[in-house]
N, C-alpha and C. Protein backbone atom coordinates (compact mmCIF):
# COMPACT_ATOMS: atom_id res chain seq x y z
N UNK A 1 85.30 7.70 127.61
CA UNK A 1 86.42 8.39 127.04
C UNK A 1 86.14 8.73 125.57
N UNK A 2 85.32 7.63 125.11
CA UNK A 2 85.06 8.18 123.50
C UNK A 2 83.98 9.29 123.63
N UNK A 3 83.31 9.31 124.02
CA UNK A 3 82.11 10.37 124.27
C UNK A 3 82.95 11.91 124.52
N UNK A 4 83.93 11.43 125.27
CA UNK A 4 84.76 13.49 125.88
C UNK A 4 85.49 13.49 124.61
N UNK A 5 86.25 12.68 124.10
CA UNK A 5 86.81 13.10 122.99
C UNK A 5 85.91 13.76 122.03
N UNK A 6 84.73 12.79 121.27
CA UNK A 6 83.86 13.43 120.33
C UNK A 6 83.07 14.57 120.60
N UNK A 7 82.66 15.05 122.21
CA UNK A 7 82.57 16.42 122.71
C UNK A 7 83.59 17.83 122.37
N UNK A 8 84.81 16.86 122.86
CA UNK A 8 86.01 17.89 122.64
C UNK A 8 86.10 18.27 120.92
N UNK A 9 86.18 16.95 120.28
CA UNK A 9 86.20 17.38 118.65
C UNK A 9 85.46 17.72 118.21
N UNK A 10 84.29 18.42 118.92
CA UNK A 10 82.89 18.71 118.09
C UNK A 10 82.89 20.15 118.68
N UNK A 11 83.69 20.36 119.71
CA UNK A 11 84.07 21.80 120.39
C UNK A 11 84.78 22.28 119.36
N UNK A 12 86.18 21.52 118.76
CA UNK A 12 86.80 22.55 118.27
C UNK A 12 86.62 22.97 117.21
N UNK A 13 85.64 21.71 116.58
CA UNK A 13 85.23 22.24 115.04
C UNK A 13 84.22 23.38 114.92
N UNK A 14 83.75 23.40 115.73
CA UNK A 14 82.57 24.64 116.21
C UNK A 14 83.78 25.90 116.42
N UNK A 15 84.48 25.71 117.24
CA UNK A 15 85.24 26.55 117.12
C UNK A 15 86.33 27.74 116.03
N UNK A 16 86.60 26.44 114.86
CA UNK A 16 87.61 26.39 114.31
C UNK A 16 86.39 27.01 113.64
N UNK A 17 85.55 26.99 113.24
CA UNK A 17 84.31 26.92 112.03
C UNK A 17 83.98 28.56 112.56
N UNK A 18 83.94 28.95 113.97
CA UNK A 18 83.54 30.31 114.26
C UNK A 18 84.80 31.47 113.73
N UNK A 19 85.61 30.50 113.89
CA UNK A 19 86.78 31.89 113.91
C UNK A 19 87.15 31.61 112.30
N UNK A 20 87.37 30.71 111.57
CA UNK A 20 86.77 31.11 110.11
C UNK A 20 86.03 31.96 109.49
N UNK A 21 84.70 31.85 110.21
CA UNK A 21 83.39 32.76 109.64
C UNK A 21 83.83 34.28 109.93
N UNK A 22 84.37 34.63 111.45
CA UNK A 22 84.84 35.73 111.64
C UNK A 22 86.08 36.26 110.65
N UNK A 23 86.91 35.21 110.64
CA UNK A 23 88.12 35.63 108.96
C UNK A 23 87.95 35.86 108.86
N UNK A 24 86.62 35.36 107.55
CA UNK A 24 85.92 35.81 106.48
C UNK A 24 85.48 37.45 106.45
N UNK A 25 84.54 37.25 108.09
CA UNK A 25 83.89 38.75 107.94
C UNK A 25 84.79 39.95 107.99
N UNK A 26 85.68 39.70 109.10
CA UNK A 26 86.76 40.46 108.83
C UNK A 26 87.90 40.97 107.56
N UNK A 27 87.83 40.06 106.89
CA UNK A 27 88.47 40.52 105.55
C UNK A 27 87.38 41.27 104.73
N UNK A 28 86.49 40.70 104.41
CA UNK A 28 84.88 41.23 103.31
C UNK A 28 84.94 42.66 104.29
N UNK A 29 85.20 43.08 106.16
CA UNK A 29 85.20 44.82 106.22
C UNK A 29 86.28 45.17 105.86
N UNK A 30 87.36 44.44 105.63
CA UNK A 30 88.94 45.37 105.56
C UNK A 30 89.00 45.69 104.18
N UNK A 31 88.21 45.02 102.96
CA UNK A 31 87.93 44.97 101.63
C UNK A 31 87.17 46.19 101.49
N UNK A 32 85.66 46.48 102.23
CA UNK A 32 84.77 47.32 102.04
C UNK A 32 85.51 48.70 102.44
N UNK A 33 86.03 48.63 103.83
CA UNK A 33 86.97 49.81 104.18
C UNK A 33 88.08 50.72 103.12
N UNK A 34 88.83 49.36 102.58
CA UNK A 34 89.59 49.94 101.70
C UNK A 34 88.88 50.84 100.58
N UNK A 35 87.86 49.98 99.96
CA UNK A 35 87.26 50.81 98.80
C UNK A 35 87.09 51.58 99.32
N UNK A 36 86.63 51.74 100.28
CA UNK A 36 85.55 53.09 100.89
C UNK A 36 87.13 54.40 101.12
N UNK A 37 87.94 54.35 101.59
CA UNK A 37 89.10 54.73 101.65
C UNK A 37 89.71 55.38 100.46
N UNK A 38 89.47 54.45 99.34
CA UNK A 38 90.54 54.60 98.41
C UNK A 38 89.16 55.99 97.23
N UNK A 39 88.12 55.17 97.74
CA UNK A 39 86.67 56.53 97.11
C UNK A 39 87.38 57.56 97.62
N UNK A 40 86.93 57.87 99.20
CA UNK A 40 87.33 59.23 100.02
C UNK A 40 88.82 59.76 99.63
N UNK A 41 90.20 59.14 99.30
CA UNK A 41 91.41 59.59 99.09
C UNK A 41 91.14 60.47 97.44
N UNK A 42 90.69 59.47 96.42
CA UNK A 42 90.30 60.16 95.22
C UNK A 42 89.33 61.45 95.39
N UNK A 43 88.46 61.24 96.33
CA UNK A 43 87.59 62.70 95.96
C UNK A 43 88.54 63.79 96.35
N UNK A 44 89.37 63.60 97.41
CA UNK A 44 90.60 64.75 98.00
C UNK A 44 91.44 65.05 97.05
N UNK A 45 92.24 64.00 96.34
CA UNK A 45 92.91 64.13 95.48
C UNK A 45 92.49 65.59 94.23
N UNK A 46 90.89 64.89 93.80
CA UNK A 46 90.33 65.90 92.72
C UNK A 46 90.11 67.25 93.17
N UNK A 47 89.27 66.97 94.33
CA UNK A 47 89.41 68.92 95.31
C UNK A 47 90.70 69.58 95.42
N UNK A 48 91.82 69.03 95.94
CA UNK A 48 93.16 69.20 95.79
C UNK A 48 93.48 69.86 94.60
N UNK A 49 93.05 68.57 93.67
CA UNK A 49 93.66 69.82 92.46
C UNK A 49 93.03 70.98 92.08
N UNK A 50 91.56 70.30 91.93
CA UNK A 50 90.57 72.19 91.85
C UNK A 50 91.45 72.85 92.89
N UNK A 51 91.65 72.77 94.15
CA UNK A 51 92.42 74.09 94.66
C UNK A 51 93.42 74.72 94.44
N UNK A 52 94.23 73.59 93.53
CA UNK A 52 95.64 73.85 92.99
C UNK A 52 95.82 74.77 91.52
N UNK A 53 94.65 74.50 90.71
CA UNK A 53 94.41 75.02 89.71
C UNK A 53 93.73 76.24 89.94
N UNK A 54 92.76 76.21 91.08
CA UNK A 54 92.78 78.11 91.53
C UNK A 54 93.48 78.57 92.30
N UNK A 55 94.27 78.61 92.75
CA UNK A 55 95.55 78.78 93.49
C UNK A 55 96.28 79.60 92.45
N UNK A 56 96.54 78.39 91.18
CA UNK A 56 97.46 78.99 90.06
C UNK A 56 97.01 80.04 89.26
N UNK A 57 95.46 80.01 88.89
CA UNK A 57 94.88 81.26 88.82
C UNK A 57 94.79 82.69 89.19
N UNK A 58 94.53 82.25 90.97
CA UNK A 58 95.06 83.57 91.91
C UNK A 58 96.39 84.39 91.35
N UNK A 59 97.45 83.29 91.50
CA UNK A 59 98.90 83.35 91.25
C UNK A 59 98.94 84.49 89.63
N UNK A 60 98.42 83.72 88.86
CA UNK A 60 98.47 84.60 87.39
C UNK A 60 97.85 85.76 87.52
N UNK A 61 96.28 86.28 88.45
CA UNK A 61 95.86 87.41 88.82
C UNK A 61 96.59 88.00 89.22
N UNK A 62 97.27 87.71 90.65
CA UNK A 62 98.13 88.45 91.46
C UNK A 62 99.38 89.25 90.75
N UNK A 63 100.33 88.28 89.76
CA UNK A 63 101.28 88.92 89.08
C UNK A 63 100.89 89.83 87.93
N UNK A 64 99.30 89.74 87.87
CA UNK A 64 99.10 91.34 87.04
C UNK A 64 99.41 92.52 88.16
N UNK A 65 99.50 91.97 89.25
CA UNK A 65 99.46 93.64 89.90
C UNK A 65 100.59 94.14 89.98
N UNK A 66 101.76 93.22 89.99
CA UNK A 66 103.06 93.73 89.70
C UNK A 66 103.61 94.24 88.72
N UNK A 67 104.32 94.83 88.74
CA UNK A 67 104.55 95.62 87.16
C UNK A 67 105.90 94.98 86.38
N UNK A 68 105.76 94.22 84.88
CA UNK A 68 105.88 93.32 84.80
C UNK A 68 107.89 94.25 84.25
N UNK A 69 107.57 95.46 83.88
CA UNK A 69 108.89 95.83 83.39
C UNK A 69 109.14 97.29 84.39
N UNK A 70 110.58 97.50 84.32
CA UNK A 70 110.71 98.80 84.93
C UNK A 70 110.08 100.02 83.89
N UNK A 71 109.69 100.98 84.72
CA UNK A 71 109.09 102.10 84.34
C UNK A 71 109.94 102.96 83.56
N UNK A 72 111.64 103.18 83.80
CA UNK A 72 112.30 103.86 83.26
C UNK A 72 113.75 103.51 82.66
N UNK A 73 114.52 103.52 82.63
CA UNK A 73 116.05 103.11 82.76
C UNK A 73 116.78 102.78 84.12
N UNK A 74 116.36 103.91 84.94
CA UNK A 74 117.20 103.79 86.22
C UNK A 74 116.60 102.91 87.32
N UNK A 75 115.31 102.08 87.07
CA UNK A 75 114.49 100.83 87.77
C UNK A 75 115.15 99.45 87.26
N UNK A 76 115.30 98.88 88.40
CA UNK A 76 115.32 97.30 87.92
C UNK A 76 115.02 96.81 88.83
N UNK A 77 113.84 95.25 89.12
CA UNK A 77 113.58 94.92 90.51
C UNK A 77 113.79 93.15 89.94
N UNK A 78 113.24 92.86 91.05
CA UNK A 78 113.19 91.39 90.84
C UNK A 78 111.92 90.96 91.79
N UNK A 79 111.15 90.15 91.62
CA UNK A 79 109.99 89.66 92.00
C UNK A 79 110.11 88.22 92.30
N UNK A 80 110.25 87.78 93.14
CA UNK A 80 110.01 86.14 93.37
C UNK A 80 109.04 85.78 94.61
N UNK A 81 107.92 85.14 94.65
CA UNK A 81 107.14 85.20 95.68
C UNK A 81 107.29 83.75 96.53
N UNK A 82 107.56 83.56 97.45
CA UNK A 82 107.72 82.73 97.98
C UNK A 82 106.79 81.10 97.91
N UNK A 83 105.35 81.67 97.72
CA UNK A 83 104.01 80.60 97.70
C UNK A 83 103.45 81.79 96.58
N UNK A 84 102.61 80.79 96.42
CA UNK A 84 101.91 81.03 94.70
C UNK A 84 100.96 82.08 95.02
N UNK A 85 100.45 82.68 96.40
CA UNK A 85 99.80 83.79 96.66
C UNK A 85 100.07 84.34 97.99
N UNK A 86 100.07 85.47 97.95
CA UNK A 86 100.26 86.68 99.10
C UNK A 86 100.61 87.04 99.35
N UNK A 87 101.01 88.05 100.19
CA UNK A 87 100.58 89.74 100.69
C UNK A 87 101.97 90.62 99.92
N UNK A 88 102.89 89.86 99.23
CA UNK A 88 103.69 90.79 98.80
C UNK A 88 103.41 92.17 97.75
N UNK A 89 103.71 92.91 97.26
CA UNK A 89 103.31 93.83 96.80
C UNK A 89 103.90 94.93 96.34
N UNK A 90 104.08 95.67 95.00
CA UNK A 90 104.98 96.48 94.72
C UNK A 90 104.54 97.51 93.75
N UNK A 91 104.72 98.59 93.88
CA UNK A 91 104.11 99.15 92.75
C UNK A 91 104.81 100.40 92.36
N UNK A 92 105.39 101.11 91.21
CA UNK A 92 106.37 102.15 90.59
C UNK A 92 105.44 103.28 90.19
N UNK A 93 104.97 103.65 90.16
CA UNK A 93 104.07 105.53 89.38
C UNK A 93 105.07 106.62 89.39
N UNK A 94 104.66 107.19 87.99
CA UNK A 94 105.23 108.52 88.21
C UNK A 94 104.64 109.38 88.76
N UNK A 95 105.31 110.47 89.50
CA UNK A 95 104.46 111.85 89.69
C UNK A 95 104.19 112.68 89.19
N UNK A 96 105.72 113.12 88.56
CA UNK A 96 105.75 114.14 87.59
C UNK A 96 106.92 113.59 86.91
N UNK A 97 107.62 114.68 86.15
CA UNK A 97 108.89 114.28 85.14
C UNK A 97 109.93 113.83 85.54
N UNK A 98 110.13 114.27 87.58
CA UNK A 98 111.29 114.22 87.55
C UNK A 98 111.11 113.49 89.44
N UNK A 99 110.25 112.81 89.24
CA UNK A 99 109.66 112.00 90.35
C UNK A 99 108.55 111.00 90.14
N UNK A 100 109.47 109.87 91.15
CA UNK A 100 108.45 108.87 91.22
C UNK A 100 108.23 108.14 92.66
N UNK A 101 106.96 107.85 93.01
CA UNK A 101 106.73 107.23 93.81
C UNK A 101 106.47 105.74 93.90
N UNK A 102 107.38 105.14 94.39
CA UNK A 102 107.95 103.88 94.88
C UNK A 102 106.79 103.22 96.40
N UNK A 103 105.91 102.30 95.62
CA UNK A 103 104.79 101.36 97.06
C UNK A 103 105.45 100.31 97.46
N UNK A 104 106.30 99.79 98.52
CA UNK A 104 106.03 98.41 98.61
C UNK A 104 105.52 98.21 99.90
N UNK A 105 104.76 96.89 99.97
CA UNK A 105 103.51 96.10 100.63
C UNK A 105 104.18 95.01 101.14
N UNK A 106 104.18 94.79 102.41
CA UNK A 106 103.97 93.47 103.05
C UNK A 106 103.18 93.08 104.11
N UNK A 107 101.89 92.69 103.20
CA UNK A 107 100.66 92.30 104.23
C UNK A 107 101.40 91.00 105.12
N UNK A 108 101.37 91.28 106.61
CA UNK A 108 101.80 90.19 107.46
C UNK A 108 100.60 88.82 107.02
N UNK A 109 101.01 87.93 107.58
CA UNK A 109 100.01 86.77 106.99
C UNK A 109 100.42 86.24 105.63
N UNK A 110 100.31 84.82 104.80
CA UNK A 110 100.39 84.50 103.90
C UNK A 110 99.39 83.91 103.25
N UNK A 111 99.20 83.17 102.05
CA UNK A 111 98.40 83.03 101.53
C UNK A 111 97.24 83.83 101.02
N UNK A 112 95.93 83.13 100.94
CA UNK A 112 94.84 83.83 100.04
C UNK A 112 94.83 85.42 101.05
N UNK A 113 94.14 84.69 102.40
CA UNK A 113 93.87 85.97 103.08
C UNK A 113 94.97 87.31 103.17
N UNK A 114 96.33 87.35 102.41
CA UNK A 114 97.20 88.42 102.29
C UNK A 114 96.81 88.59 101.19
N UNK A 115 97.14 87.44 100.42
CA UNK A 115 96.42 88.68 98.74
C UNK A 115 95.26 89.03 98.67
N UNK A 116 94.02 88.60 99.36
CA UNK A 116 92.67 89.70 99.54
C UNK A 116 93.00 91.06 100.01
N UNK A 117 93.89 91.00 101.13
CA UNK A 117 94.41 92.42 101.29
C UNK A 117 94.91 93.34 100.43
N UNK A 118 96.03 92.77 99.44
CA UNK A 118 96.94 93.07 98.72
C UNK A 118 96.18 93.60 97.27
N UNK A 119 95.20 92.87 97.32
CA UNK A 119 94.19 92.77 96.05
C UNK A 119 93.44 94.60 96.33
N UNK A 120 93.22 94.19 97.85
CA UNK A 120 92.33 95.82 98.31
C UNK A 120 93.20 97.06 98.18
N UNK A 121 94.46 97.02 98.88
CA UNK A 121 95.70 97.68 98.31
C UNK A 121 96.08 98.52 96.70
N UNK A 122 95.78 97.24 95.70
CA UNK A 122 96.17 97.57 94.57
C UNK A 122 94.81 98.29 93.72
N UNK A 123 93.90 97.94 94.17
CA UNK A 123 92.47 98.19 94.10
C UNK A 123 92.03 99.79 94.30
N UNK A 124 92.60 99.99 95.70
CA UNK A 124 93.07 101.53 96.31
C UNK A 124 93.42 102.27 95.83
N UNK A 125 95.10 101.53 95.27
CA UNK A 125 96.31 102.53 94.09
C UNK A 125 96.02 103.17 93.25
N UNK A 126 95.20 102.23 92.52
CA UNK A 126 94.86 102.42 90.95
C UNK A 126 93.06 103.71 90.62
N UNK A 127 92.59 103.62 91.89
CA UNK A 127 91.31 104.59 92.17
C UNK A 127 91.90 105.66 92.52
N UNK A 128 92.75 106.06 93.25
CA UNK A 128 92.84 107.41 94.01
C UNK A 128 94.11 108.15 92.92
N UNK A 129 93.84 108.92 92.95
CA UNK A 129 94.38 110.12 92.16
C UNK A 129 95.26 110.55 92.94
N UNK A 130 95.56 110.96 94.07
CA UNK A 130 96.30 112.14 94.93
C UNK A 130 97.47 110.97 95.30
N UNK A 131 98.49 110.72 94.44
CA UNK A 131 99.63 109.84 94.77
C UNK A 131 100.48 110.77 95.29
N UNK A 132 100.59 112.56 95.10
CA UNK A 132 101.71 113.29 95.81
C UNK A 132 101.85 113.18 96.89
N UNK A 133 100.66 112.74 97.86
CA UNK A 133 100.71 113.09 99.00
C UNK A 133 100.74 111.84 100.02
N UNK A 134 102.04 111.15 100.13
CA UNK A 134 102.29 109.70 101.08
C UNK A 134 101.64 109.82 102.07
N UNK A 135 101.81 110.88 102.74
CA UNK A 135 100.15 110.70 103.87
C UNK A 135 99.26 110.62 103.92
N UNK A 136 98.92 111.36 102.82
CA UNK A 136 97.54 110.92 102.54
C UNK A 136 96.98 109.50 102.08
N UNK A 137 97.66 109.49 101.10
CA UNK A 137 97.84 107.78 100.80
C UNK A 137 97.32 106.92 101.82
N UNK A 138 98.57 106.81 102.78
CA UNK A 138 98.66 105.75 103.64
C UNK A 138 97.26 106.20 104.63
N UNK A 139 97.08 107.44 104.80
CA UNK A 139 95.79 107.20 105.89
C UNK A 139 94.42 106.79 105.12
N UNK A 140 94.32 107.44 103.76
CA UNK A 140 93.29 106.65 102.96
C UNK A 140 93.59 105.06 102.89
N UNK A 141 94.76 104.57 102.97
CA UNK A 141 94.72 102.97 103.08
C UNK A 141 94.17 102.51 104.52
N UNK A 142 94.68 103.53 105.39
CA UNK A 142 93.97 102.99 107.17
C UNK A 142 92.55 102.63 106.79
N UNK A 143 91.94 104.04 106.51
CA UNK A 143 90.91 103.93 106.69
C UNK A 143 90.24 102.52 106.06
N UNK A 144 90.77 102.21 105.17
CA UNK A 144 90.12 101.56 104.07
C UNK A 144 90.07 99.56 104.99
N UNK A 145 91.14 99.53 105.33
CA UNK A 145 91.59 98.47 105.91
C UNK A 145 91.42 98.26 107.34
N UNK A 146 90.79 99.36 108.10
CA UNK A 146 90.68 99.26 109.32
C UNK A 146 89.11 99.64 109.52
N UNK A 147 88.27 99.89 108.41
CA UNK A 147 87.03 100.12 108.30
C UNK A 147 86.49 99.49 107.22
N UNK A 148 86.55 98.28 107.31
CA UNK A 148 86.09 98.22 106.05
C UNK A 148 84.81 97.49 105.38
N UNK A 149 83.66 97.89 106.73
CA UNK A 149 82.44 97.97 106.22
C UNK A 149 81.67 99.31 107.45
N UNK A 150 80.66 99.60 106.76
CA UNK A 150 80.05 100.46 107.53
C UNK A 150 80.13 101.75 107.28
N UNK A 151 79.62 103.05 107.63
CA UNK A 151 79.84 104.35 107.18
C UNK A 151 80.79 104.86 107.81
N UNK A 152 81.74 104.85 107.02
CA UNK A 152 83.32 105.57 107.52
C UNK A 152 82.88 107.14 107.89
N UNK A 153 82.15 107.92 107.73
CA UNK A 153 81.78 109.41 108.40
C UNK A 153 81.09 109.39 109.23
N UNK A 154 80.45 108.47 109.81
CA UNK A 154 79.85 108.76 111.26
C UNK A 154 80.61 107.78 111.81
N UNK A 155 81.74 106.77 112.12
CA UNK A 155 82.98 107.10 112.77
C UNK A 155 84.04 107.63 112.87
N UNK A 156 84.29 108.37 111.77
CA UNK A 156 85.20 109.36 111.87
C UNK A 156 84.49 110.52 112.80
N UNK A 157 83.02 111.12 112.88
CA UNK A 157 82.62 111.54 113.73
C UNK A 157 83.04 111.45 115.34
N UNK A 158 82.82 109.68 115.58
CA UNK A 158 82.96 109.03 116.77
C UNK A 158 84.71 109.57 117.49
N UNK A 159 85.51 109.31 116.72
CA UNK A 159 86.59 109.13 116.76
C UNK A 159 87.68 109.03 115.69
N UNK A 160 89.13 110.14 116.26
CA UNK A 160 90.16 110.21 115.41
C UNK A 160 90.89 109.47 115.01
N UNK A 161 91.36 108.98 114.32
CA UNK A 161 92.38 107.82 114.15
C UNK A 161 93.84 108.55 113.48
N UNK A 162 94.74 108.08 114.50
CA UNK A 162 96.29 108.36 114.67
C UNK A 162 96.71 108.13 115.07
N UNK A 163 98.21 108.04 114.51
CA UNK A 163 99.75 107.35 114.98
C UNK A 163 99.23 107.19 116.15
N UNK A 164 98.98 105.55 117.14
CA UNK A 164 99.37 105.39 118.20
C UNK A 164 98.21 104.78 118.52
N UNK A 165 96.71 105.09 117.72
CA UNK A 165 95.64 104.84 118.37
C UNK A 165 95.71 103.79 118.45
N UNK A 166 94.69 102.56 118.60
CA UNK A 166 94.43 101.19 118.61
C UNK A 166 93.78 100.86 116.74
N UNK A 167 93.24 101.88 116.24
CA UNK A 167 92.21 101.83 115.25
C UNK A 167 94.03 101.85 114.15
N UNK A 168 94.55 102.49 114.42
CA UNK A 168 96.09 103.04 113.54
C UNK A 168 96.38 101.60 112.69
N UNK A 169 96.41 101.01 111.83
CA UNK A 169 96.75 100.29 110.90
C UNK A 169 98.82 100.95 110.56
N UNK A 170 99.74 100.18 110.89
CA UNK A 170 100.99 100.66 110.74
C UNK A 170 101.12 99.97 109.20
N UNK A 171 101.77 100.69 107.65
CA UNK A 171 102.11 100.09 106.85
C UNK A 171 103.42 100.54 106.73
């Protein structure tokens, strides 16, 4: 009987002694994990903000394209953009003395990828000369946005683009 006992107590100290050692190891990974965790949360944190700080950049680009006062007396608008970038868009020109042409833009989609659009848009405005002519306009914007790599005259060759086609960009 003394012999099973000192078996049994030499079992559990072996025992008691294994699942200690395991504690141990188990805390020294839940320790290493954390650091390792709390590294990976900080590097997000800092990318985060680099994205936040070009974000706000975009944001200050973007509201150059809006026009920051009315053009005349009889304009007044208001501008509030929902997120710090995209696709909204607005723009006032005169034509002549006693006309003006009025753009507004709403690239579907939000964020960056609307103000790349919006960016191409205002980019458009400010190059082309022939603002009398709203059709023209808008199909020089098709083209521009629905082609917009490759030689636009040997598909215009290929094929017409109009109200209805598949190629038709609606603004």
């Amino acid at each position: 009987m003394f012999f099973q006992a000192f078996v049994l107590s030499r079992r559990f100290s072996v025992a008691y002694q294994t699942s200690e050692r395991l504690k141990h190891n188990l805390e020294e990974e839940v320790k290493r994990q954390t650091i390792e965790l709390l590294s990976e949360k900080n590097k997000l944190l800092q990318k985060n903000h680099m994205i936040q700080e070009e974000l706000e950049l975009a944001r200050q680009i973007q509201l150059q394209f809006i026009p920051s006062l009315p053009p005349a007396q009889n304009f007044a608008f208001y501008f509030h953009p929902m997120i710090q970038v995209g696709g909204d868009f607005f723009d006032i020109r005169q034509i002549d003395t006693h006309k003006w042409g009025v753009f507004i833009s709403d690239v579907s989609g939000h964020g960056v990828p609307a103000a790349f659009i919006t960016s191409l848009i205002k980019s458009y405005l400010l190059q082309t000369g022939d603002i009398h002519d709203p059709a023209g306009l808008l199909y020089g914007l098709n083209d521009l946005i629905t082609f917009p790599t490759g030689d636009l005259k040997e598909r215009e060759k290929d094929k017409e683009v109009t109200p209805g086609s598949k190629d038709f960009c609606q603004l």
